[in-house]
C-alpha atoms as a PDB file:
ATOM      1  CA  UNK A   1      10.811 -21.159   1.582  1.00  0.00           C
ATOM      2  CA  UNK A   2      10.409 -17.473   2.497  1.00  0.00           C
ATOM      3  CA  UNK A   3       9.033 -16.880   5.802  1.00  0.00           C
ATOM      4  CA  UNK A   4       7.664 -13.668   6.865  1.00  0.00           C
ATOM      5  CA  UNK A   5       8.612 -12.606  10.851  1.00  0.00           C
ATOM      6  CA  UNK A   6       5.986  -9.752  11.423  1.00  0.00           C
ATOM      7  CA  UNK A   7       8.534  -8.882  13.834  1.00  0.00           C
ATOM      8  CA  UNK A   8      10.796  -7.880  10.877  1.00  0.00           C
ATOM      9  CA  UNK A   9       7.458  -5.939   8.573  1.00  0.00           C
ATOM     10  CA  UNK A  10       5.961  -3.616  11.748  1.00  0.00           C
ATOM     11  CA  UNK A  11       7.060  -1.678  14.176  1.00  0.00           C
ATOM     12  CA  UNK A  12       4.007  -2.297  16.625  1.00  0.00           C
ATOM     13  CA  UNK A  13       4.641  -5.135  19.058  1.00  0.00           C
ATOM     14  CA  UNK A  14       2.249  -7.839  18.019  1.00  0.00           C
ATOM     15  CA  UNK A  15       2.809 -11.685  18.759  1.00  0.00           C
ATOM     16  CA  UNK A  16       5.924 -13.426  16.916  1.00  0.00           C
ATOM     17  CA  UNK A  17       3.822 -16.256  15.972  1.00  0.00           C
ATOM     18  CA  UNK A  18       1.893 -13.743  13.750  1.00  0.00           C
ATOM     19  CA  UNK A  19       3.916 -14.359  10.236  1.00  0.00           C
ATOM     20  CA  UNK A  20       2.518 -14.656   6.607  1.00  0.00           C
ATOM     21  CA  UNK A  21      -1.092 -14.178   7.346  1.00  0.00           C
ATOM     22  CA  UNK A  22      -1.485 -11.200   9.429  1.00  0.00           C
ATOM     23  CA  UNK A  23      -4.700 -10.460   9.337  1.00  0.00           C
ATOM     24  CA  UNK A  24      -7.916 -12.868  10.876  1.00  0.00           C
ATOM     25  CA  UNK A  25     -10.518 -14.252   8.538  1.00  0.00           C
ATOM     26  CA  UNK A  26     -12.324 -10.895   7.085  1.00  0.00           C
ATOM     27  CA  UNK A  27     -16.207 -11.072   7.950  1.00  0.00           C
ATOM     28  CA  UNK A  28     -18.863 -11.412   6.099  1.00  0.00           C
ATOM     29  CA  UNK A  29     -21.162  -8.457   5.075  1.00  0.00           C
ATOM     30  CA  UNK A  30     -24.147 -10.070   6.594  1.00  0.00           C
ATOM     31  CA  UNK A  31     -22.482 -12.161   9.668  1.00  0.00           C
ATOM     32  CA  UNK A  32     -24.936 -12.188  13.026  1.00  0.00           C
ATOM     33  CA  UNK A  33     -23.354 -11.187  16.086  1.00  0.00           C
ATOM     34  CA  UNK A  34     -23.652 -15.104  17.030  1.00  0.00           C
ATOM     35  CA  UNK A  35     -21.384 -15.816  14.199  1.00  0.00           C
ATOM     36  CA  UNK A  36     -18.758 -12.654  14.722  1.00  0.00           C
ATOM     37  CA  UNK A  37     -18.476 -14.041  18.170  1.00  0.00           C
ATOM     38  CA  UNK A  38     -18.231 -17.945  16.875  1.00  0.00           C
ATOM     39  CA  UNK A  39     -15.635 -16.818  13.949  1.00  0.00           C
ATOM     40  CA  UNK A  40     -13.526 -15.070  16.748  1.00  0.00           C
ATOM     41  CA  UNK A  41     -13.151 -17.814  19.049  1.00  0.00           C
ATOM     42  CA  UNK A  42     -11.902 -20.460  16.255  1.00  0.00           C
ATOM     43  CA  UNK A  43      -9.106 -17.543  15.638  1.00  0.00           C
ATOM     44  CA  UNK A  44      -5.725 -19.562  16.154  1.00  0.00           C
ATOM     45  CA  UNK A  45      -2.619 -17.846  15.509  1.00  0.00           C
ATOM     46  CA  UNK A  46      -1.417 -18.628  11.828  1.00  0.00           C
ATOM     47  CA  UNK A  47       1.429 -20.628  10.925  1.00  0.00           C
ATOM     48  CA  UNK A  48       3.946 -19.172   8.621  1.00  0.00           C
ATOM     49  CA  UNK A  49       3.399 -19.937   4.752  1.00  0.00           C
ATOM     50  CA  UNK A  50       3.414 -19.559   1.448  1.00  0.00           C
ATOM     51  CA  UNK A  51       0.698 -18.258  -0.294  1.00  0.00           C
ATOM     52  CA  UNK A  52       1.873 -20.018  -3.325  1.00  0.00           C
ATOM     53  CA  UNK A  53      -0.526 -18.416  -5.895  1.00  0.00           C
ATOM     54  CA  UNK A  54       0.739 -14.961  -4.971  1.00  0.00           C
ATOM     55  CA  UNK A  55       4.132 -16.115  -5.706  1.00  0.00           C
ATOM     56  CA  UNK A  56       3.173 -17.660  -8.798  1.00  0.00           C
ATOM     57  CA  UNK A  57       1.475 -13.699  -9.873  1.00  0.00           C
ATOM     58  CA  UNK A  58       4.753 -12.078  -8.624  1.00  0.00           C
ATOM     59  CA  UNK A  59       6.877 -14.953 -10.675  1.00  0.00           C
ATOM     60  CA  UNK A  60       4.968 -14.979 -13.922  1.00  0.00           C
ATOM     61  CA  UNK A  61       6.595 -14.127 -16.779  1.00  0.00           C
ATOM     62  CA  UNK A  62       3.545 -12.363 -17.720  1.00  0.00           C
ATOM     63  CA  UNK A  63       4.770  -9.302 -15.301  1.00  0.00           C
ATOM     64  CA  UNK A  64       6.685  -6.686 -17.732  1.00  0.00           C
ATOM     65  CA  UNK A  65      10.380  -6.953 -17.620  1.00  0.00           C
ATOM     66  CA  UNK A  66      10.454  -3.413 -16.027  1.00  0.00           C
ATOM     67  CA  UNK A  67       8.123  -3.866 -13.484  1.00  0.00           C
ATOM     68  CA  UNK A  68       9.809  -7.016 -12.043  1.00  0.00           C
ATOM     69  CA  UNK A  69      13.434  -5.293 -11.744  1.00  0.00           C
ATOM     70  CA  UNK A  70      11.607  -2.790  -9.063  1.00  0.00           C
ATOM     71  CA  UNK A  71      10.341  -5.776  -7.076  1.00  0.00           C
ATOM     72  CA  UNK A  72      13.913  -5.313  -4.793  1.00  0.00           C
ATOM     73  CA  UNK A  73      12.739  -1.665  -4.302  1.00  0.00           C
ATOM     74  CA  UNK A  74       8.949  -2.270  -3.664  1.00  0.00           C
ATOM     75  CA  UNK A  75       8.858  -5.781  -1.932  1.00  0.00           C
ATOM     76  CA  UNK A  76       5.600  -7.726  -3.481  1.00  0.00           C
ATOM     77  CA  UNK A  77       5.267 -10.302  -1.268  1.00  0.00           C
ATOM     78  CA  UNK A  78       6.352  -9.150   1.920  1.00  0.00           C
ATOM     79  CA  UNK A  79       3.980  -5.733   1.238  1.00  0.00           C
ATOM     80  CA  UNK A  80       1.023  -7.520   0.442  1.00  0.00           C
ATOM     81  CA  UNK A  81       1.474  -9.814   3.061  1.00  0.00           C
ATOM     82  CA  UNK A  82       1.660  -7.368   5.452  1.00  0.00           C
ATOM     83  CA  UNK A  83      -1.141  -5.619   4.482  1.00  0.00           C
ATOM     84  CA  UNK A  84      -3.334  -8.648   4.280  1.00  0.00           C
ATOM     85  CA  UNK A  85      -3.813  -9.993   1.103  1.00  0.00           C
ATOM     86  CA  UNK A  86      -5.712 -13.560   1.200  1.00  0.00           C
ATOM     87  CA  UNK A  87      -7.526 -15.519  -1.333  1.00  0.00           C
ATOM     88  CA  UNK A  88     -10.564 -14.116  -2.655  1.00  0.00           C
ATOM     89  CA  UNK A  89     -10.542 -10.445  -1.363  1.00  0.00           C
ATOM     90  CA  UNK A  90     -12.412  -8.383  -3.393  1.00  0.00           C
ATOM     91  CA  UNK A  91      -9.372  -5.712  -3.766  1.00  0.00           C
ATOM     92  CA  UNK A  92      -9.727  -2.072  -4.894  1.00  0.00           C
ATOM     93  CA  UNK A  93      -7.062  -0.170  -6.426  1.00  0.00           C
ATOM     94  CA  UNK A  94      -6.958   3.539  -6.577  1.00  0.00           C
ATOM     95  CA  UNK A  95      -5.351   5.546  -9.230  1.00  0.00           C
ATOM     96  CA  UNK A  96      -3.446   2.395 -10.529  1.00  0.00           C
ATOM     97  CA  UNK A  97      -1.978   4.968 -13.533  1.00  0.00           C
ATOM     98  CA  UNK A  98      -1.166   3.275 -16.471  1.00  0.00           C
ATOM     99  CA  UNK A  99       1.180   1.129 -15.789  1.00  0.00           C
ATOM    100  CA  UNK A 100      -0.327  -0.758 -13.538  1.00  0.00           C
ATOM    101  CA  UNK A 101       2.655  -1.949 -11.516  1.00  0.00           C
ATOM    102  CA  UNK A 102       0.358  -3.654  -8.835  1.00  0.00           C
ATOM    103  CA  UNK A 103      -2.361  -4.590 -10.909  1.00  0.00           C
ATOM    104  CA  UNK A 104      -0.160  -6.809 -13.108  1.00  0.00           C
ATOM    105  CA  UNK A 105      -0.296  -8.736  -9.407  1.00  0.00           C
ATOM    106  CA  UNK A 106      -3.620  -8.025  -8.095  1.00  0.00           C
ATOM    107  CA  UNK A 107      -5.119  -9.133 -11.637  1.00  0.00           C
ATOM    108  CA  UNK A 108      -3.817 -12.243 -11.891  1.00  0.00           C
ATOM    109  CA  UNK A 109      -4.160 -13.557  -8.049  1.00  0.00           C
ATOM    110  CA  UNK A 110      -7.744 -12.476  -8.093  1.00  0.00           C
ATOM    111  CA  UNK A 111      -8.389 -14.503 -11.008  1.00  0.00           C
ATOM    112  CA  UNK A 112      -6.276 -17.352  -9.391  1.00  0.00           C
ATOM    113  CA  UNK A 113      -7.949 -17.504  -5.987  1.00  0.00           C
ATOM    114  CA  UNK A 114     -11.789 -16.506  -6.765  1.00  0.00           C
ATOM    115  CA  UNK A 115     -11.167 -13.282  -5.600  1.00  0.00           C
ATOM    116  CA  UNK A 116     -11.931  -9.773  -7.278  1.00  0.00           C
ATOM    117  CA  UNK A 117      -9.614  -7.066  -8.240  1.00  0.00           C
ATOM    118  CA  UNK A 118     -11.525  -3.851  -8.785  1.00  0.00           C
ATOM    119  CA  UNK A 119      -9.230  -0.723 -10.279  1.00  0.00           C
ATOM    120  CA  UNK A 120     -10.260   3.041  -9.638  1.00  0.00           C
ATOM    121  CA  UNK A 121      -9.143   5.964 -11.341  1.00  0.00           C
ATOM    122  CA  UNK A 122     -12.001   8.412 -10.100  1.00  0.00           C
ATOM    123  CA  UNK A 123     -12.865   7.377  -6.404  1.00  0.00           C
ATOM    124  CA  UNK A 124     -15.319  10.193  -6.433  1.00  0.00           C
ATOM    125  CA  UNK A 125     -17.330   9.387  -9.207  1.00  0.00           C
ATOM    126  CA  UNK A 126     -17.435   5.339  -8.484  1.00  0.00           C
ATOM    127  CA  UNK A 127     -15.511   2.743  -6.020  1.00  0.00           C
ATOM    128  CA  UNK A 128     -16.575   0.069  -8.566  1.00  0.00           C
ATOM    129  CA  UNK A 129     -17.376  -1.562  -5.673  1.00  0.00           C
ATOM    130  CA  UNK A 130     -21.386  -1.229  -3.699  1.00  0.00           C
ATOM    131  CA  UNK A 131     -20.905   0.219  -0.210  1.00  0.00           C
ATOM    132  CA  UNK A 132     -19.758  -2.249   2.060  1.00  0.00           C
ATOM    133  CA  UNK A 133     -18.322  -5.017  -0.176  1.00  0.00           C
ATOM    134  CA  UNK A 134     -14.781  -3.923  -0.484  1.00  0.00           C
ATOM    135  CA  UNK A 135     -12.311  -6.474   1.904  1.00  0.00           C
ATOM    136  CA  UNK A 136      -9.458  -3.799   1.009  1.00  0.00           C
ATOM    137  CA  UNK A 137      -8.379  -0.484  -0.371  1.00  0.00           C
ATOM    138  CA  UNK A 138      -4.748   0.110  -2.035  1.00  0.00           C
ATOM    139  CA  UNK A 139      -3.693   3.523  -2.251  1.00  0.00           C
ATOM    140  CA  UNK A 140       0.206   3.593  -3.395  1.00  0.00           C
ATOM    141  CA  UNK A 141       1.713   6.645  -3.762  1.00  0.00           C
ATOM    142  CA  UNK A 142      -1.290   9.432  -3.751  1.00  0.00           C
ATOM    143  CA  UNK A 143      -1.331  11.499  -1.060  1.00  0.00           C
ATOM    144  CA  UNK A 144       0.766  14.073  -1.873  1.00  0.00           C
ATOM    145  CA  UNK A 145      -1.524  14.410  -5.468  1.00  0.00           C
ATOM    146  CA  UNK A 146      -4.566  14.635  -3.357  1.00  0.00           C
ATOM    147  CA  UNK A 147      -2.994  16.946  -0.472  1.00  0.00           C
ATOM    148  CA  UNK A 148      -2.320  19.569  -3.373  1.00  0.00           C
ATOM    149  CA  UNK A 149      -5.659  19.114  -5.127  1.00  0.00           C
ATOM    150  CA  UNK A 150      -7.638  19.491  -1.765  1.00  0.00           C
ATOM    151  CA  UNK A 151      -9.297  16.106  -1.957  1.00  0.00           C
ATOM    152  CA  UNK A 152      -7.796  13.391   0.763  1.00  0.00           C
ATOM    153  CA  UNK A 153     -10.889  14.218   2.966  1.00  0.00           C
ATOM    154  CA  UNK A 154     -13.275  13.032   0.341  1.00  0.00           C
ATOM    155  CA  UNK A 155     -11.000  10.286  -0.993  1.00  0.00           C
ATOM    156  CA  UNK A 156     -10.596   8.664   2.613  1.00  0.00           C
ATOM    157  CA  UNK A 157     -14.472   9.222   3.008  1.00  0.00           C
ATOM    158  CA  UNK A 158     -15.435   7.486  -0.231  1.00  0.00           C
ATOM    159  CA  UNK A 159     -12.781   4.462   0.699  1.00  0.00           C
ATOM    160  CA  UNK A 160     -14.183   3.965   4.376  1.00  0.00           C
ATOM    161  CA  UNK A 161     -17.553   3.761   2.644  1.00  0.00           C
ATOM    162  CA  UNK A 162     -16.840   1.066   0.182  1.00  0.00           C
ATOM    163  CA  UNK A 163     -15.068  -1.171   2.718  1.00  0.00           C
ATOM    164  CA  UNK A 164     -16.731  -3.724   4.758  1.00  0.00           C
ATOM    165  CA  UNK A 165     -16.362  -3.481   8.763  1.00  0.00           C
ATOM    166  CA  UNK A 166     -13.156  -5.023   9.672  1.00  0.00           C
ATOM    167  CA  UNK A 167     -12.023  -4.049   6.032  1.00  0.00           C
ATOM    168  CA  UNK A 168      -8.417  -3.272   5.334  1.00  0.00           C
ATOM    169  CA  UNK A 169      -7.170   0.365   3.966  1.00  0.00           C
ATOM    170  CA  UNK A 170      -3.639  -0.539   2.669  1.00  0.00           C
ATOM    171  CA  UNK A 171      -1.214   2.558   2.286  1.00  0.00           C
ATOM    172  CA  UNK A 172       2.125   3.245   0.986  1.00  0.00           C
ATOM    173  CA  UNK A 173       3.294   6.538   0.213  1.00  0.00           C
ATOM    174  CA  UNK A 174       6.643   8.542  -0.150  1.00  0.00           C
ATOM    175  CA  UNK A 175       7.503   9.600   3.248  1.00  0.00           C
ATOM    176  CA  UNK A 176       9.175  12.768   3.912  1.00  0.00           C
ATOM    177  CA  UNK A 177      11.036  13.929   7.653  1.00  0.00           C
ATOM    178  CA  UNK A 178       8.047  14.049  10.154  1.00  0.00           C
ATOM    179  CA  UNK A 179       6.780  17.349  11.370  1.00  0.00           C
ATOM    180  CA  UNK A 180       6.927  19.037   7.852  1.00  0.00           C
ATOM    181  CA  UNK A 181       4.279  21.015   6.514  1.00  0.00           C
ATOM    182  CA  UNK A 182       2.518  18.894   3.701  1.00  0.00           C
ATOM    183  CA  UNK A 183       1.931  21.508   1.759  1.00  0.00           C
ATOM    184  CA  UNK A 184       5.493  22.146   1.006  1.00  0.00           C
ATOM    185  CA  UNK A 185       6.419  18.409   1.069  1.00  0.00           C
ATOM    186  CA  UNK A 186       3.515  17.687  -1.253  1.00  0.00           C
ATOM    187  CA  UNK A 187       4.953  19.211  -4.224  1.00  0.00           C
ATOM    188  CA  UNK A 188       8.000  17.098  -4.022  1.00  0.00           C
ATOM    189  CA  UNK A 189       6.498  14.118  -3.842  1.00  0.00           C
ATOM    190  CA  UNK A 190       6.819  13.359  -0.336  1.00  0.00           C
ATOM    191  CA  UNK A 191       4.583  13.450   2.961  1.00  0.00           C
ATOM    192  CA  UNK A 192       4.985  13.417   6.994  1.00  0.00           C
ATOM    193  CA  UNK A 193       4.157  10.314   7.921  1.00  0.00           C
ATOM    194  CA  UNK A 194       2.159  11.292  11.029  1.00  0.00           C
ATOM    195  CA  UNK A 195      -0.225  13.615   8.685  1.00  0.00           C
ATOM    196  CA  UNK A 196      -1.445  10.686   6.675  1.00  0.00           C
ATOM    197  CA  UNK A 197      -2.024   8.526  10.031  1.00  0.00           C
ATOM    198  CA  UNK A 198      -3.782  11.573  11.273  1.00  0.00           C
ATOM    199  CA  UNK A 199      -5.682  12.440   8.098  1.00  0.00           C
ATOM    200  CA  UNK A 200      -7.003   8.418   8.092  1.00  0.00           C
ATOM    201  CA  UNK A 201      -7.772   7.947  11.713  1.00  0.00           C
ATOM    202  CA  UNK A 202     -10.336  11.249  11.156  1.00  0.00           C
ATOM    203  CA  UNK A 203     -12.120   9.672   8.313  1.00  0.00           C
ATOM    204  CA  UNK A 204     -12.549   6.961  10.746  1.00  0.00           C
ATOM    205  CA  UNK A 205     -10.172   4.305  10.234  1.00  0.00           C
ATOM    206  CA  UNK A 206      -7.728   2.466  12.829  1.00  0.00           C
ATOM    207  CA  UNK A 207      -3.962   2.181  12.376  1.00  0.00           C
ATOM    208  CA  UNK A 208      -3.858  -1.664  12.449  1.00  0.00           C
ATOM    209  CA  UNK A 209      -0.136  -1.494  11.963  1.00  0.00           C
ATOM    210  CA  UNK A 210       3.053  -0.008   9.901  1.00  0.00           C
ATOM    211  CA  UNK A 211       6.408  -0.838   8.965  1.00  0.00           C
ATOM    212  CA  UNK A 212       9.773  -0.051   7.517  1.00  0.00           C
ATOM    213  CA  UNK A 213       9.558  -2.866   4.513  1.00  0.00           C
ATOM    214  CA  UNK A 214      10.100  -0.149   2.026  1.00  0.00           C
ATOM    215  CA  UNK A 215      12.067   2.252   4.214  1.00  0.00           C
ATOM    216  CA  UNK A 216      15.164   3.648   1.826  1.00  0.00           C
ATOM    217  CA  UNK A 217      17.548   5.612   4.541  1.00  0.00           C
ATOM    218  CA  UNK A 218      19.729   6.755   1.182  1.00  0.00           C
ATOM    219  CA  UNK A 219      16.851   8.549   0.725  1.00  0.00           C
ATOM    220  CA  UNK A 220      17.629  11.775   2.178  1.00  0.00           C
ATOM    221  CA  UNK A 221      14.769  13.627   0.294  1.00  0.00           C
ATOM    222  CA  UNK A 222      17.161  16.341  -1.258  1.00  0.00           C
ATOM    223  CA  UNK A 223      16.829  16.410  -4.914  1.00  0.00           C
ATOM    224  CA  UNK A 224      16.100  18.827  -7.139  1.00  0.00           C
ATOM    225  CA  UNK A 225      12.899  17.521  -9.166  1.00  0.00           C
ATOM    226  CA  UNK A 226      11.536  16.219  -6.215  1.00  0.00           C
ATOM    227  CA  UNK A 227      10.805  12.205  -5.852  1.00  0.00           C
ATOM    228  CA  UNK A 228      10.655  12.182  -9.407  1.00  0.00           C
ATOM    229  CA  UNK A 229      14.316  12.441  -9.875  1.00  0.00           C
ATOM    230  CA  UNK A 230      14.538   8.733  -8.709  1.00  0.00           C
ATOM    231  CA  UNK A 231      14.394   5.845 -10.020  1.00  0.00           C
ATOM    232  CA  UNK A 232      11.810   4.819 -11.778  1.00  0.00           C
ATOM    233  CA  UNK A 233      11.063   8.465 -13.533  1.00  0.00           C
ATOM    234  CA  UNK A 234      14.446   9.678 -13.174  1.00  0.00           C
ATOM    235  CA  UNK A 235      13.974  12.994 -14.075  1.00  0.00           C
ATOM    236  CA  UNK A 236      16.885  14.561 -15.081  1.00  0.00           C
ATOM    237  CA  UNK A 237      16.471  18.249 -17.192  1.00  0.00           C
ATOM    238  CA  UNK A 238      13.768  20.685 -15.630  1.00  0.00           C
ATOM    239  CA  UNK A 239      13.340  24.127 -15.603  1.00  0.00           C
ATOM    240  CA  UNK A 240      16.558  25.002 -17.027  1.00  0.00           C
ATOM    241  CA  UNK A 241      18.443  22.799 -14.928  1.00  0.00           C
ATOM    242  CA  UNK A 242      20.190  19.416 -15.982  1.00  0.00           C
ATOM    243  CA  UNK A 243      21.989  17.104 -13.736  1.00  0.00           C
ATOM    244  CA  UNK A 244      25.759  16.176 -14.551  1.00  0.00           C
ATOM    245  CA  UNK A 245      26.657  12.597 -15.256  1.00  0.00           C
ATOM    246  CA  UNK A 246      27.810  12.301 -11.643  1.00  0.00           C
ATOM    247  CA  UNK A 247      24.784  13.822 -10.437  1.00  0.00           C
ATOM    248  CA  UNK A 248      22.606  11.448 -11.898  1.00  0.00           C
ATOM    249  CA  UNK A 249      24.657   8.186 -11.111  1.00  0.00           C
ATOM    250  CA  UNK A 250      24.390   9.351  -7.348  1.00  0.00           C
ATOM    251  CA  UNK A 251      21.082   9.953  -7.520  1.00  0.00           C
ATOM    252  CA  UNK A 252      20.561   6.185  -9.213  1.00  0.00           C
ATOM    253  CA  UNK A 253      22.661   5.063  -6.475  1.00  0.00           C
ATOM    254  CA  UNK A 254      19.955   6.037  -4.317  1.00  0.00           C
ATOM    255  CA  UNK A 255      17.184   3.893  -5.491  1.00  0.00           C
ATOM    256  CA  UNK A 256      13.458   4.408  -5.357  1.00  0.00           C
ATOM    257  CA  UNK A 257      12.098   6.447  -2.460  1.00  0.00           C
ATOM    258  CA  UNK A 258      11.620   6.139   1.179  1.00  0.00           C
ATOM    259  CA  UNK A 259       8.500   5.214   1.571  1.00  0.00           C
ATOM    260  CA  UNK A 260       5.602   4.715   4.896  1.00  0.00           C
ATOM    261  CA  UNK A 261       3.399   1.365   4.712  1.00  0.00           C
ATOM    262  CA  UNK A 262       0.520   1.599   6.485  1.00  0.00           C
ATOM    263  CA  UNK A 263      -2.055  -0.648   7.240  1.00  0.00           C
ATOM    264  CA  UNK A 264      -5.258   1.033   8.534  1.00  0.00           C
ATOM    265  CA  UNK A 265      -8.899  -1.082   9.453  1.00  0.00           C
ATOM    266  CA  UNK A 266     -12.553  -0.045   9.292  1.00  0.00           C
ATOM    267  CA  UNK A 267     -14.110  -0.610  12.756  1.00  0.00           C
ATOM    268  CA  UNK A 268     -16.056  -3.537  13.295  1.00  0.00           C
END
């Protein structure tokens, strides 16, 4: 059995006895002040366990051989368990692109628990979701798209809408050395960590927590198509320039990106 220390997914210093379910109940859209006060005083800390039908959706053989040789680089369970993730969430996806390397997760637990997996690929046309409802936004690996485009103001806007007080904005995204300016770390791929906490906290939301689960200290940011020349794209001819054999077995060696993961809450 797999047990998840929070002590071990965040940096913050919250209780030890805090383990696989991080997060209280979620309340409900239309819950009286008599009933937010009754739902927080049953809160007990949780015991540490398996959410066994997220481990089934992680297991399946359903999941494309591909995506399941990244899980060592990307950390399923212990990511989705840190940001949250319960039975019967309705869970909204942005941008999933089209492979879908969380949804083939989401999809199926949703299904499994009663839940409801919602996925986005234009936030600011439709959350797929009536304001209010959503229990929690993903967003993996779009800031630095949005930074360049000029849209993470509306983006964060539009996802603080659709969430429900108390609702969960989950984040992970490349992370480049803090203190850069995004708009030259954008076009690599990569963004100050400390810009996307600030850019979230002004739409509104709350840091709740963040950790180094999909930290990559190999990553030392240097490469010469950006994020991309990682695994998975592994870009290796651009512009005129090609990598050497060597090159591109160091840059393998590597892995997939360092990476923030970020778990932000809409006030109650």
């Amino acid at each position: 059995m797999r047990l998840i220390a929070l002590a071990a997914l965040t940096a913050f210093a919250l209780p030890t006895t805090v383990l696989a379910q991080a997060l209280p109940a979620m309340p409900t859209a239309n819950e009286t002040p008599a009933q937010r006060a009754d739902r927080r005083a049953a809160m007990t800390p949780p015991v540490a366990q398996e959410d066994a039908a997220l481990q089934a959706a992680i297991g399946s053989d359903t999941r494309p051989a591909a995506d399941v040789a990244r899980d060592v680089y990307r950390h399923p369970f212990e990511t989705l368990t840190f940001w949250g993730l319960q039975p019967g969430l309705t869970v909204v996806e942005i941008e999933p692109g089209r492979a879908g390397w969380w949804s083939q997760i989401l999809q199926p637990y949703a299904e499994a628990t009663g839940g409801r997996y919602v996925a986005v690929n234009r936030p600011l046309e439709t959350m797929g979701v009536e304001d209010g409802q959503a229990d929690m936004v993903i967003v993996a690996r779009a800031f630095h798209n949005w930074h360049r485009g000029g849209r993470t103001d509306a983006y964060l806007a539009a996802f603080f809408k659709a969430l429900k007080p108390g609702g969960v904005l989950a984040v992970e995204q490349h992370r480049s050395v803090d203190g850069l300016n995004p708009d030259e770390t954008a076009p690599t791929g990569y963004m100050p960590e400390s810009w996307v906490i600030r850019a979230a906290q002004n739409a509104g939301f709350v840091l709740d927590a963040r950790s180094e689960l999909n930290a990559n200290a190999a990553d030392d940011r240097d490469h010469p198509f950006g994020v991309w020349t990682l695994k998975p794209i592994r870009r290796t001819e651009q512009d005129g320039r090609t990598l050497t054999a060597e090159e591109r077995a160091a840059f393998d060696a590597i892995g997939e990106s360092d990476r923030m993961t970020l778990r932000f809450r809409k006030p109650e």
